[in-house]
Structures are given as C-alpha cells and as structure tokens.
N, C-alpha and C. Protein backbone atom coordinates (compact mmCIF):
# COMPACT_ATOMS: atom_id res chain seq x y z
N UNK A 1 4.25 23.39 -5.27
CA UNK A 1 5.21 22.96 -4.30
C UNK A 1 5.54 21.48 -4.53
N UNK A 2 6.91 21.27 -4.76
CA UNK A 2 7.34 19.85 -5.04
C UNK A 2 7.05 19.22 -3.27
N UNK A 3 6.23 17.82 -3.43
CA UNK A 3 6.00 16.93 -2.19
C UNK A 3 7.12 15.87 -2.88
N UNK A 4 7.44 14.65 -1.75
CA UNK A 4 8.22 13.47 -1.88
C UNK A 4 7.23 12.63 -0.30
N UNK A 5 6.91 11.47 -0.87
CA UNK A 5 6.49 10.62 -0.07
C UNK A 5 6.27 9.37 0.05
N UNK A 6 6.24 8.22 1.04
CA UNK A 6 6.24 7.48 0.97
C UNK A 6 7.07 6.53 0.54
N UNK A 7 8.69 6.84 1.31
CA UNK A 7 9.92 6.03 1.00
C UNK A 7 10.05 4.47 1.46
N UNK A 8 10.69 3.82 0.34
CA UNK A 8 10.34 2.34 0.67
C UNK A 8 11.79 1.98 0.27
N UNK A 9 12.69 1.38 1.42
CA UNK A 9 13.90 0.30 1.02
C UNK A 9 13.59 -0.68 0.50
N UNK A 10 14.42 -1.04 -0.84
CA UNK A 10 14.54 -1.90 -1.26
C UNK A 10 14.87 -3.41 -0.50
N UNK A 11 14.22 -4.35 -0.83
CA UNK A 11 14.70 -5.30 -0.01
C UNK A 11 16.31 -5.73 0.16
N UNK A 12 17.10 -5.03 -0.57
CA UNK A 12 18.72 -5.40 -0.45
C UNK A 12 19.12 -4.53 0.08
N UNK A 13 18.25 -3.27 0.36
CA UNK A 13 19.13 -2.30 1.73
C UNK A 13 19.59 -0.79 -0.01
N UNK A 14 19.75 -1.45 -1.16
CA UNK A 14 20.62 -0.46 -1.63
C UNK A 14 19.84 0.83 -2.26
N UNK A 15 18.26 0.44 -2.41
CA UNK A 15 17.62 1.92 -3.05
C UNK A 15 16.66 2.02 -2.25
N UNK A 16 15.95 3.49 -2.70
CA UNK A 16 14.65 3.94 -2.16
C UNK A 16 13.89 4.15 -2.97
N UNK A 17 12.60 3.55 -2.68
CA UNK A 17 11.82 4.07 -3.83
C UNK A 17 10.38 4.96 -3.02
N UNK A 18 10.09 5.95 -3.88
CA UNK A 18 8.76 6.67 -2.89
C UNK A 18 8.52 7.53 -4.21
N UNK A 19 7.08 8.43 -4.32
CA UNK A 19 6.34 9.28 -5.09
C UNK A 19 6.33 10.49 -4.92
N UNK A 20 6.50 11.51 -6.15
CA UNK A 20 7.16 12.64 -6.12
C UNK A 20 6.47 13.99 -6.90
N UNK A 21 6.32 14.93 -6.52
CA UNK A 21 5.55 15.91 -7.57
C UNK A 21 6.95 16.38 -8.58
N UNK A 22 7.89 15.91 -8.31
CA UNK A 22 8.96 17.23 -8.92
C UNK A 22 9.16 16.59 -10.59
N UNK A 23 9.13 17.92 -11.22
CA UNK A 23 9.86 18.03 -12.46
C UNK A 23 10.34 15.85 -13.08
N UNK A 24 9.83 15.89 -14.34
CA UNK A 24 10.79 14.18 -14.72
C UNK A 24 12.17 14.50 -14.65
N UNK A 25 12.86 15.54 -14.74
CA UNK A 25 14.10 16.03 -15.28
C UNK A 25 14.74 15.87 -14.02
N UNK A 26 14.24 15.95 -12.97
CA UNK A 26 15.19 15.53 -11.23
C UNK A 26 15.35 16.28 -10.92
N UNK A 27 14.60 17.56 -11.52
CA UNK A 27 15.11 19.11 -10.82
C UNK A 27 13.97 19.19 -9.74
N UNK A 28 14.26 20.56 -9.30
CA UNK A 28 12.96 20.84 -8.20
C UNK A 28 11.77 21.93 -8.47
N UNK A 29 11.79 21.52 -9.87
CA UNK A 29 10.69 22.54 -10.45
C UNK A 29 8.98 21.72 -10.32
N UNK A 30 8.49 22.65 -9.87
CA UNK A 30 7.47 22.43 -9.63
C UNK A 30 6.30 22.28 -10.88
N UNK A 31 6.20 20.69 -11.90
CA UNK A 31 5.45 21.00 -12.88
C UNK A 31 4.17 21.35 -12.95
N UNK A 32 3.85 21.83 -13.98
CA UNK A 32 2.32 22.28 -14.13
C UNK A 32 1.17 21.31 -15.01
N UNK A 33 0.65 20.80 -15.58
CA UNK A 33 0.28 20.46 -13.63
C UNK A 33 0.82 19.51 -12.77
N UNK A 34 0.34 19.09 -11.48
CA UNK A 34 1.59 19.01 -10.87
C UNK A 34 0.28 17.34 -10.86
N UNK A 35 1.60 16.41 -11.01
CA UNK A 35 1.52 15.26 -11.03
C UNK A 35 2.57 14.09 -10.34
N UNK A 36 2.02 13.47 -9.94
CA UNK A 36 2.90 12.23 -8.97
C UNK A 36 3.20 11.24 -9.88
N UNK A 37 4.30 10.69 -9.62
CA UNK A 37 5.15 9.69 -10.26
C UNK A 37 6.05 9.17 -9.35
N UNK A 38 6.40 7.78 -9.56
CA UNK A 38 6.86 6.72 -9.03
C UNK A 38 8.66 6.91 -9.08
N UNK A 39 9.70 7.26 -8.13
CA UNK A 39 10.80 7.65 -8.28
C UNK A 39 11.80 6.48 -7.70
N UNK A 40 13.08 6.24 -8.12
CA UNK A 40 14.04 5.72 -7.51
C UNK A 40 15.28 6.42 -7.11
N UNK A 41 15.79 6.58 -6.01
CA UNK A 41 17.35 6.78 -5.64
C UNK A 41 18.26 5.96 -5.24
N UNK A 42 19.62 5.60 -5.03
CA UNK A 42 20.44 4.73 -4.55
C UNK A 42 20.30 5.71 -3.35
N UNK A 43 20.84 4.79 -2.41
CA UNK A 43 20.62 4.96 -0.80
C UNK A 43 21.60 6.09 -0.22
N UNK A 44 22.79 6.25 -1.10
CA UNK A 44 23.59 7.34 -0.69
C UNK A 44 23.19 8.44 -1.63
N UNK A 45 22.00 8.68 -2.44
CA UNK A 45 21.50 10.09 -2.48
C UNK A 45 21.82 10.13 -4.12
N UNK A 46 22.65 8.96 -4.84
CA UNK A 46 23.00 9.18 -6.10
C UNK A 46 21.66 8.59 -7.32
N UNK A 47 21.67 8.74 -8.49
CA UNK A 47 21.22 7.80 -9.21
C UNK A 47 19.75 8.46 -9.06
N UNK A 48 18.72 9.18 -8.91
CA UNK A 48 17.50 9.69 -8.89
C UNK A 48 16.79 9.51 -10.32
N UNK A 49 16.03 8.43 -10.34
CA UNK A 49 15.55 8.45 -11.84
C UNK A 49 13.86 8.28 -11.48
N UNK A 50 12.96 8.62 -12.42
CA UNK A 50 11.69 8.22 -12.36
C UNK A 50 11.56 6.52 -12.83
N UNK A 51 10.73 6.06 -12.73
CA UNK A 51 10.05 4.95 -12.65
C UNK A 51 8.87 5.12 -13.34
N UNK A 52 8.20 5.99 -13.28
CA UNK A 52 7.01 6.46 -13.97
C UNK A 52 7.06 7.68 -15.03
N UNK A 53 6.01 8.06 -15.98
CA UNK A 53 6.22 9.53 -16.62
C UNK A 53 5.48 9.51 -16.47
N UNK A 54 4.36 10.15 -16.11
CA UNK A 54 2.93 10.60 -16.06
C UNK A 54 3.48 11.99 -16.01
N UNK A 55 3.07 12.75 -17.10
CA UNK A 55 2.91 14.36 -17.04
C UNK A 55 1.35 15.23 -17.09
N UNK A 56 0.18 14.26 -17.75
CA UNK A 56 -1.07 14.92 -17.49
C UNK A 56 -1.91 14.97 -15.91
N UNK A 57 -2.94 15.95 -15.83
CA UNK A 57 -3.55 16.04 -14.71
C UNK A 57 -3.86 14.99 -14.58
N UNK A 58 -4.38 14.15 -13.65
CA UNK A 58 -5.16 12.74 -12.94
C UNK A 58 -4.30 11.68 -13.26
N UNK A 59 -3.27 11.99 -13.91
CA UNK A 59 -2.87 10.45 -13.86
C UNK A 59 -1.70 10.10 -13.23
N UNK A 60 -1.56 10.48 -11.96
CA UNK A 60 -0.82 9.91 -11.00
C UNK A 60 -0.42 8.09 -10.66
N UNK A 61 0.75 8.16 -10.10
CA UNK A 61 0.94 7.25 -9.98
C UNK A 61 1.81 7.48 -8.31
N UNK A 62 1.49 6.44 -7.12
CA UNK A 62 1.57 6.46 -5.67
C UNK A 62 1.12 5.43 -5.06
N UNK A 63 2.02 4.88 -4.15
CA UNK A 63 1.96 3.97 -2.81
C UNK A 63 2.62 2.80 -3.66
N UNK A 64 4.21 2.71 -3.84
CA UNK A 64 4.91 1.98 -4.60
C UNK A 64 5.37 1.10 -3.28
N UNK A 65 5.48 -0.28 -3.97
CA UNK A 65 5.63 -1.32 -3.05
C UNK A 65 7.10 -2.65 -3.88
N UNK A 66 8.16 -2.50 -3.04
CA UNK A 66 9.41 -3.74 -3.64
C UNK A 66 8.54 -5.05 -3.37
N UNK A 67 8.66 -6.01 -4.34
CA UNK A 67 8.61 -6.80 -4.71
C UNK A 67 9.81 -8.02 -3.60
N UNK A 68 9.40 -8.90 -3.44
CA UNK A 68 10.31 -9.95 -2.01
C UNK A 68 12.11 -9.53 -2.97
N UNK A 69 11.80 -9.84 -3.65
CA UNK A 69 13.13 -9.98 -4.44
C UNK A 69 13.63 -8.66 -5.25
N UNK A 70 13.08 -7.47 -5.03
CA UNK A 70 13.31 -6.26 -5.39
C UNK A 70 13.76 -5.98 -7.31
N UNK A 71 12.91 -7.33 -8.06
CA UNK A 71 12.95 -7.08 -9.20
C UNK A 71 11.47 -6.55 -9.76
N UNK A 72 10.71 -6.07 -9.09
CA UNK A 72 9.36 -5.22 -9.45
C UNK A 72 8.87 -4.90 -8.30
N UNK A 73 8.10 -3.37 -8.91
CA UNK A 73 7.58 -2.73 -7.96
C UNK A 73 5.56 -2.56 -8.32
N UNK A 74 4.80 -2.97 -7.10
CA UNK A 74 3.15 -2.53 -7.34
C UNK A 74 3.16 -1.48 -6.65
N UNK A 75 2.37 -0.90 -7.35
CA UNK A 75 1.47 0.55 -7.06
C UNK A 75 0.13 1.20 -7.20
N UNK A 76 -0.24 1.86 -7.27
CA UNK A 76 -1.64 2.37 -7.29
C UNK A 76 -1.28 3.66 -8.40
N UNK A 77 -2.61 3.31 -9.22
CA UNK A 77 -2.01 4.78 -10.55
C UNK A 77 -3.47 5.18 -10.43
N UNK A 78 -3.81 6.31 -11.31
CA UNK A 78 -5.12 7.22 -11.96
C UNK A 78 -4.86 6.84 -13.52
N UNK A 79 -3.18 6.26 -14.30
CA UNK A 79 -3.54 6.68 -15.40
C UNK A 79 -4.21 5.61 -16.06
N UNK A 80 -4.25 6.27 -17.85
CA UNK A 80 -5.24 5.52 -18.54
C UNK A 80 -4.58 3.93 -18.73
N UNK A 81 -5.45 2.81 -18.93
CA UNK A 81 -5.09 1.74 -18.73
C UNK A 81 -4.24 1.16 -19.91
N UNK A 82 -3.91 1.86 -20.86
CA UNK A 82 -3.28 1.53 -22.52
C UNK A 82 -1.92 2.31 -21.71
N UNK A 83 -1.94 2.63 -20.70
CA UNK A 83 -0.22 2.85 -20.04
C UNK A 83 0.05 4.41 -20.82
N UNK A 84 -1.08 4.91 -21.85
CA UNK A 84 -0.26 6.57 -22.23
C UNK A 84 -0.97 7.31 -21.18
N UNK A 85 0.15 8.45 -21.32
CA UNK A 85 0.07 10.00 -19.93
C UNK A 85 -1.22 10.57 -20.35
N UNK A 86 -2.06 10.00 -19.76
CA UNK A 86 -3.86 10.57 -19.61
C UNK A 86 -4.33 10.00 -18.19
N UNK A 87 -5.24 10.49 -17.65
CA UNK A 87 -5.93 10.04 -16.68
C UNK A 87 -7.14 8.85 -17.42
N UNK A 88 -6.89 7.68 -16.25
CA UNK A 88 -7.93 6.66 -16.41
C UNK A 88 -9.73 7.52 -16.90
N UNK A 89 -10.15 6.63 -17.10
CA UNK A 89 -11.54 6.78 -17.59
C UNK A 89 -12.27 6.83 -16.10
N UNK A 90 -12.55 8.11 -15.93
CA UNK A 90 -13.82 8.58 -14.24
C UNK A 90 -12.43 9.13 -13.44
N UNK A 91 -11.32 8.84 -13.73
CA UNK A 91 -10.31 8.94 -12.65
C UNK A 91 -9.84 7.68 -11.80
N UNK A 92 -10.44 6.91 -12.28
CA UNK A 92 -10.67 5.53 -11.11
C UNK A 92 -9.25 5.34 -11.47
N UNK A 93 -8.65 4.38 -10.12
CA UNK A 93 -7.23 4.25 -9.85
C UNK A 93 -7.20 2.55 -10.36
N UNK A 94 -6.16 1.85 -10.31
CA UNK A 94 -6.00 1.18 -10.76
C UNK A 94 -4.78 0.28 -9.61
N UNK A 95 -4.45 -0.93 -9.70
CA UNK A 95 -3.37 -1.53 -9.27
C UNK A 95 -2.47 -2.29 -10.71
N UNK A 96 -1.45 -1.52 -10.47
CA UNK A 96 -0.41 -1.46 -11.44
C UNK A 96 1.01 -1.93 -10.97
N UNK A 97 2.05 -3.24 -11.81
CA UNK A 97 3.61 -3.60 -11.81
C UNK A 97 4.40 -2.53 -12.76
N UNK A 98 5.55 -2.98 -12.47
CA UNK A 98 6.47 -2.16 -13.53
C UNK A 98 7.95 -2.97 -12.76
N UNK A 99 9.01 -3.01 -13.70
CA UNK A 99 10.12 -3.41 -13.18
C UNK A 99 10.53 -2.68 -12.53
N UNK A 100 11.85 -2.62 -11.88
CA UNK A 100 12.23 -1.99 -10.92
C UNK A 100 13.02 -1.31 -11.84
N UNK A 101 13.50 -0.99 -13.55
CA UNK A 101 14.41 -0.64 -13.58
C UNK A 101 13.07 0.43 -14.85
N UNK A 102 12.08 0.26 -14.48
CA UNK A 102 10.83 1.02 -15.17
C UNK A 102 10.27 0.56 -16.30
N UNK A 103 10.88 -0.36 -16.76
CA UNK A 103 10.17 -1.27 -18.06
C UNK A 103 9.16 -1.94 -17.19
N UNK A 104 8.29 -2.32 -18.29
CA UNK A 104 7.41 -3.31 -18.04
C UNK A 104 5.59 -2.86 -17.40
N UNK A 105 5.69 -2.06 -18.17
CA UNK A 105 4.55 -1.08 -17.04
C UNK A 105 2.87 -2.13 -17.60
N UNK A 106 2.34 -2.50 -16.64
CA UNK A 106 1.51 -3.19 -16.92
C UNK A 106 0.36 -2.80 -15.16
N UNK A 107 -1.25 -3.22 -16.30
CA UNK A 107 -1.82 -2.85 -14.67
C UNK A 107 -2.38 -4.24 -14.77
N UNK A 108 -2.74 -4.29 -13.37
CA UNK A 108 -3.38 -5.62 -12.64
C UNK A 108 -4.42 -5.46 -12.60
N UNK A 109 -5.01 -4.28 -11.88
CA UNK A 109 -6.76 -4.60 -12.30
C UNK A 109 -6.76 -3.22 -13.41
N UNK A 110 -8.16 -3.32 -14.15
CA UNK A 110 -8.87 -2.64 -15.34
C UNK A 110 -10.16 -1.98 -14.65
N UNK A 111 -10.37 -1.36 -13.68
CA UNK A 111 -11.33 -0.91 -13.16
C UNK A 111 -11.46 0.31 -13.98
N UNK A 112 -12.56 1.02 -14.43
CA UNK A 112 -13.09 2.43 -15.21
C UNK A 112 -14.35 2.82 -14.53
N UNK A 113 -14.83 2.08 -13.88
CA UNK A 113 -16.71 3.03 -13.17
C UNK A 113 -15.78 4.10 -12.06
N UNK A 114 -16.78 5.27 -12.10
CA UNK A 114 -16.25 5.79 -10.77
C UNK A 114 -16.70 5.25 -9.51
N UNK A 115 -15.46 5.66 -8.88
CA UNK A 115 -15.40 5.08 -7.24
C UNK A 115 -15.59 3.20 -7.24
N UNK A 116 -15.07 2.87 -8.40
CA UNK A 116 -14.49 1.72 -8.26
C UNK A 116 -12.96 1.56 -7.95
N UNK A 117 -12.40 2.36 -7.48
CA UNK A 117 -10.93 1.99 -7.08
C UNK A 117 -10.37 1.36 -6.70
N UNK A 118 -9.07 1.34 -6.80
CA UNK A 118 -8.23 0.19 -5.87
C UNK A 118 -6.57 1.16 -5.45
N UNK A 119 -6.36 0.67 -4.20
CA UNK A 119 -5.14 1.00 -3.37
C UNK A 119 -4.54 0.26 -3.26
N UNK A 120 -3.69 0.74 -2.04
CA UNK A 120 -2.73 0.18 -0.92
C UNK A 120 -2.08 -1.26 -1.10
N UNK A 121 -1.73 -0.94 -2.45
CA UNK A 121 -1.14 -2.92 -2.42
C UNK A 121 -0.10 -3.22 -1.59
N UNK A 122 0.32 -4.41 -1.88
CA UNK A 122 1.62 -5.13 -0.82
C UNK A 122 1.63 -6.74 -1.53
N UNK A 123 2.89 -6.87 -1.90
CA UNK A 123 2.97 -8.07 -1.80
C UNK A 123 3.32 -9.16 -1.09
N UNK A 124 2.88 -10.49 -1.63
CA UNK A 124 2.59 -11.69 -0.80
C UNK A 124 4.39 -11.73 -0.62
N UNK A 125 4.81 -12.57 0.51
CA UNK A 125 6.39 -13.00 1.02
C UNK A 125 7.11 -13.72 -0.25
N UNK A 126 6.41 -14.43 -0.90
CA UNK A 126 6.68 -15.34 -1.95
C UNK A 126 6.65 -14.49 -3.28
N UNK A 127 6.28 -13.69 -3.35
CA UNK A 127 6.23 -12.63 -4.52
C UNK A 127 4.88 -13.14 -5.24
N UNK A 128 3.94 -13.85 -5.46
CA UNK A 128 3.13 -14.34 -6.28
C UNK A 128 1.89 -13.70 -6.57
N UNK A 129 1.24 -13.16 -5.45
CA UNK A 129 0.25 -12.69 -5.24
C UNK A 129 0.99 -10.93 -4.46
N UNK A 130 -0.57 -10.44 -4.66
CA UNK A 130 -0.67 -8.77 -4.54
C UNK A 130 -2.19 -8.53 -3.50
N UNK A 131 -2.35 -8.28 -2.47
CA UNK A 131 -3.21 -7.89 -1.84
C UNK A 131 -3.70 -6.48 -1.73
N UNK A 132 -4.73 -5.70 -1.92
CA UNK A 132 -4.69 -4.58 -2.13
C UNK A 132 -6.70 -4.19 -1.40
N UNK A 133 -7.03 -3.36 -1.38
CA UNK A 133 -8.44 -2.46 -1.51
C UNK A 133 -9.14 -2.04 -2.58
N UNK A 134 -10.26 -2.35 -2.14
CA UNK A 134 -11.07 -1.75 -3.54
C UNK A 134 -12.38 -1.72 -3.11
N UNK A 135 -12.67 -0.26 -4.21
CA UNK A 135 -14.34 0.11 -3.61
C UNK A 135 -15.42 -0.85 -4.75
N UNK A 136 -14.17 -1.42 -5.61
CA UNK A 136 -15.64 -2.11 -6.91
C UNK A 136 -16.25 -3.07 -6.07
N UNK A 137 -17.03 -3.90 -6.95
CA UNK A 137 -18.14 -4.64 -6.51
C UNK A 137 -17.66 -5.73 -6.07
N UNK A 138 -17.70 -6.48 -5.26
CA UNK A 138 -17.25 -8.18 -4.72
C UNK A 138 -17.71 -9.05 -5.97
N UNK A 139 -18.49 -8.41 -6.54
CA UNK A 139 -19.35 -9.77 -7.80
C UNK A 139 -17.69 -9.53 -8.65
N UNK A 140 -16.96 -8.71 -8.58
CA UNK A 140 -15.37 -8.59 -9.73
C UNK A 140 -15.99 -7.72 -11.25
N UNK A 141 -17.40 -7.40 -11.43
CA UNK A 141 -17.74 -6.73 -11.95
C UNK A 141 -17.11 -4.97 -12.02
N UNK A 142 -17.07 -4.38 -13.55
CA UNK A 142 -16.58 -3.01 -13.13
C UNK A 142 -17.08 -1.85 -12.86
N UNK A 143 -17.99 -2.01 -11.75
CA UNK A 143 -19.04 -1.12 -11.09
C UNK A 143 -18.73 -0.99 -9.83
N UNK A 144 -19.28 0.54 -8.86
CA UNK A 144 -18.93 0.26 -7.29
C UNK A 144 -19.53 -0.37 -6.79
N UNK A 145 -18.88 -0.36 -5.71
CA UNK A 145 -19.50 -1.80 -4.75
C UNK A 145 -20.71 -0.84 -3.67
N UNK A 146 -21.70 -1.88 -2.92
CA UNK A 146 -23.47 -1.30 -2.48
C UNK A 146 -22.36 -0.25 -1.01
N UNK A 147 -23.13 0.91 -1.35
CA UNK A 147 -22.73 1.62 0.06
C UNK A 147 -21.27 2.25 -0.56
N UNK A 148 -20.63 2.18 -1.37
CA UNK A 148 -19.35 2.60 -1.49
C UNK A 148 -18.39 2.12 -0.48
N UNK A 149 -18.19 0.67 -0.35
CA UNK A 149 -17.96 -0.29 0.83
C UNK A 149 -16.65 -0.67 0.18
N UNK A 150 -15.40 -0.39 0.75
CA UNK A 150 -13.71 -1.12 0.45
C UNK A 150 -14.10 -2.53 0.81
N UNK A 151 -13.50 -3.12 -0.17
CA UNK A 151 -13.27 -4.49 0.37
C UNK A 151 -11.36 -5.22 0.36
N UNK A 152 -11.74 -6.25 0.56
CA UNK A 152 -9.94 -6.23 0.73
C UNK A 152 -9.66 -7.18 -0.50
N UNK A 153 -9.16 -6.94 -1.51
CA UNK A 153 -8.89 -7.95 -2.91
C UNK A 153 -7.23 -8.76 -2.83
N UNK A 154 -7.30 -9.80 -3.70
CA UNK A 154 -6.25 -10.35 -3.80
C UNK A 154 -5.48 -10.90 -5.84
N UNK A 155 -5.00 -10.85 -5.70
CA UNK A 155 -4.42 -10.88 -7.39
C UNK A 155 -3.41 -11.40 -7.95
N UNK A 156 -3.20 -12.35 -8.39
CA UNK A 156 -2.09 -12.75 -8.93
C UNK A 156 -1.02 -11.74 -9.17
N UNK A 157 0.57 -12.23 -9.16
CA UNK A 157 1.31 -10.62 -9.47
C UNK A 157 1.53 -10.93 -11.57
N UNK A 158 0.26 -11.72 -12.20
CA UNK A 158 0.76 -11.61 -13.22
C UNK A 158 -0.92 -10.97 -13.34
N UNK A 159 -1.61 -10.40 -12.62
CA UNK A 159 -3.09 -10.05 -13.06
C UNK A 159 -4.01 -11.12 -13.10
N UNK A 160 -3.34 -12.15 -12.98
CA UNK A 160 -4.80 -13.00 -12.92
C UNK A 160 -5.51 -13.27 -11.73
N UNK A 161 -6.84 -14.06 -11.72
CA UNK A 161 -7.16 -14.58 -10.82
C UNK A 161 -7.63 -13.46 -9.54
N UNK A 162 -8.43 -12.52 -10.60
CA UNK A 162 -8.57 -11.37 -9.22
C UNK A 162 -9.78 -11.68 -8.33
N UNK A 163 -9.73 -11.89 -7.19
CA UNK A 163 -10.34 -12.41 -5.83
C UNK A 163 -11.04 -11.12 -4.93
N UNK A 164 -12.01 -11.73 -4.69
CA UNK A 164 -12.15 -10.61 -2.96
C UNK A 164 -11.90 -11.47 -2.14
N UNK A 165 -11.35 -11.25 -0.85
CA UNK A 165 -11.29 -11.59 0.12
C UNK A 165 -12.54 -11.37 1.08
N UNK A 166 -12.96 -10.00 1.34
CA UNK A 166 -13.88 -9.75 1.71
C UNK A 166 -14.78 -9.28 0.75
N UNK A 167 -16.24 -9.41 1.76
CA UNK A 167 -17.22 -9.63 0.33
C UNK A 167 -18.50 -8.81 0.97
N UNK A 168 -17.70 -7.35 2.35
CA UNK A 168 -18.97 -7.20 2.67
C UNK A 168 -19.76 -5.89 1.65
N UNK A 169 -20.84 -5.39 1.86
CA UNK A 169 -21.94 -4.75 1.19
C UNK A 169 -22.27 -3.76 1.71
N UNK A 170 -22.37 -3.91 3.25
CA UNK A 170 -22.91 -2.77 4.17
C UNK A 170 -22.42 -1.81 4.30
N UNK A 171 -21.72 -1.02 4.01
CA UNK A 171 -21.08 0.14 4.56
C UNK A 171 -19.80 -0.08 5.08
N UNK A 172 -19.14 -1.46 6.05
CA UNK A 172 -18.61 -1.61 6.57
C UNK A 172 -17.28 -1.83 6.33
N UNK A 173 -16.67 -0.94 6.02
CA UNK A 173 -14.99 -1.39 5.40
C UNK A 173 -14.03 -1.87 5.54
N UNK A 174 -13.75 -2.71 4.91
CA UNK A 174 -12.59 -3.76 5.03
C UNK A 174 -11.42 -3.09 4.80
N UNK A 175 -10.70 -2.70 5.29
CA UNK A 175 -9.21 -1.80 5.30
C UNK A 175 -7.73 -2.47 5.64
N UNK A 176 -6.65 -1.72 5.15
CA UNK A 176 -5.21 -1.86 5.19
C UNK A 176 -4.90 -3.52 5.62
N UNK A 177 -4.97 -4.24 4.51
CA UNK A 177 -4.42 -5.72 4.20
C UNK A 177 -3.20 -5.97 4.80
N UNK A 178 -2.72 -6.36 4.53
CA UNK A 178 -0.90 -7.16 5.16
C UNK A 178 -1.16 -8.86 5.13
N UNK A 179 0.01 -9.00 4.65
CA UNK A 179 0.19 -10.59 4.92
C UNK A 179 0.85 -10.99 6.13
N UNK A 180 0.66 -12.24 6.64
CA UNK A 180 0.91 -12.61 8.19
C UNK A 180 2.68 -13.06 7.80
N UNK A 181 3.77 -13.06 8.70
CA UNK A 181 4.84 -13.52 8.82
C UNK A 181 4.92 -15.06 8.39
C-alpha cells in the first residue's frame, strides 16, 4: 500500500515536500520492497519528482525538513553512508542534507552501532546549525548511549562540530528539539 507523509511548505509558499512509499516513476505502484523516499510537488499538484532513490529494503529516507531559505532540505535516512541504495550498517539512521533540487546528498552524522540513531531534525532560523535526537552516546562516540537514553544533539548544517546538548544517561529522554523564535 502506497503511504505519503509528513508534508512540509516550502518556505516561499510554492512546494511541498513530504515521504512516500510509491513507485520512483510517480506512479502509484506499490514497490517491492516497499521503501520511503524523500518527494517534491509544486503546490498546485504539478511537478512530483523524488528527492531521494532509495530502492533497497532499510534504506529509507523520512522526516524532511526546508531549510530558512528553501535551498536544502535535512532528513533522517537508514541508508548506507557512501549515499548507494543499501541500508546503513545495523540499520542505524542517520541525519542527512541534500539540495532542494536533489543534488548534493551528503549525511551529517556517520552513526553505524545499533540503536545509535538519530531523528527529527529542524533547522536553526539562520540556516547554520541542525538540531536533531539521538540514542548514541553523549561522549559523540559511535556506540549507544547507557539505558538506550535520546539525547537532544546539535550540528553544524555543513556536519561539523557535532554537539550534545543534553548529556543525560539515565533512562530519561530528552525529546522533540525546536528552536526558540
């Protein structure tokens, strides 16, 4: 069954971007296996192109985020970190850019232990930085973190300079980031 989710206006009002099981081809065939990828439409329904190709199992790509200036988009992927259609190493997800026009596919963090992941990015107002979740370790090591504990990370939007914000250990999870107005 083709899903579509998680629609996001562009900051100029003119596209949508959200994640899709259907067919790369824009049809409504349901591929096998069925994999998520990063999609664009113009706002009156024209222009439907992928953003992503991921055609193998696990290597999805979901929770695409415009950029202040709507010339790149972050997201959260499964695939392998050399950017070919394979699933990452354990499955672990990754925080990943790409232009808005699908060049440029690059990831931000390199996480491979399982249940070191990372989500839910968003970027900073200024475009510079990327705030996001992650179960790796606060030490920035690529291992999970004690308890399988989210913490809330922060990242340059060129990959550098990857930060925790929070640094707890206990169990206690640090969840859904946002930057203040």
């Amino acid at each position: 069954m083709i899903s579509n989710f998680d629609p996001r206006w562009s900051p100029d009002g003119t596209k949508v971007l959200f994640y899709s099981s259907r067919a790369l081809d824009g049809t409504d065939t349901a591929p096998m296996p069925l994999v998520s990828n990063l999609w664009q439409v113009n706002a009156d329904g024209t222009g439907l192109r992928p953003l992503t190709n991921s055609t193998a199992h696990g290597a999805d790509n979901f929770s695409g985020q415009w950029s202040p200036d709507g010339s790149k988009i972050v997201f959260a992927s499964s695939r392998r970190l050399d950017g070919t259609d394979a699933p990452n190493a354990n499955g672990t997800t990754n925080i990943w850019r790409v232009n808005s026009d699908g060049t440029g596919l690059t990831p931000l963090t390199r996480a491979t232990t399982t249940d070191a992941g990372s989500g839910s990015p968003l970027w900073s107002h200024d475009g510079t930085k990327i705030v996001f979740v992650s179960s790796r370790n606060p030490d920035g090591t690529d291992s999970q973190a004690p308890n399988f504990t989210f913490n809330i990370w922060l990242v340059n939007a060129d990959g550098t300079e990857l930060t925790p914000v929070t640094t707890t250990t206990s169990g206690a999870d640090s969840a859904f980031p946002s930057f203040g107005p």
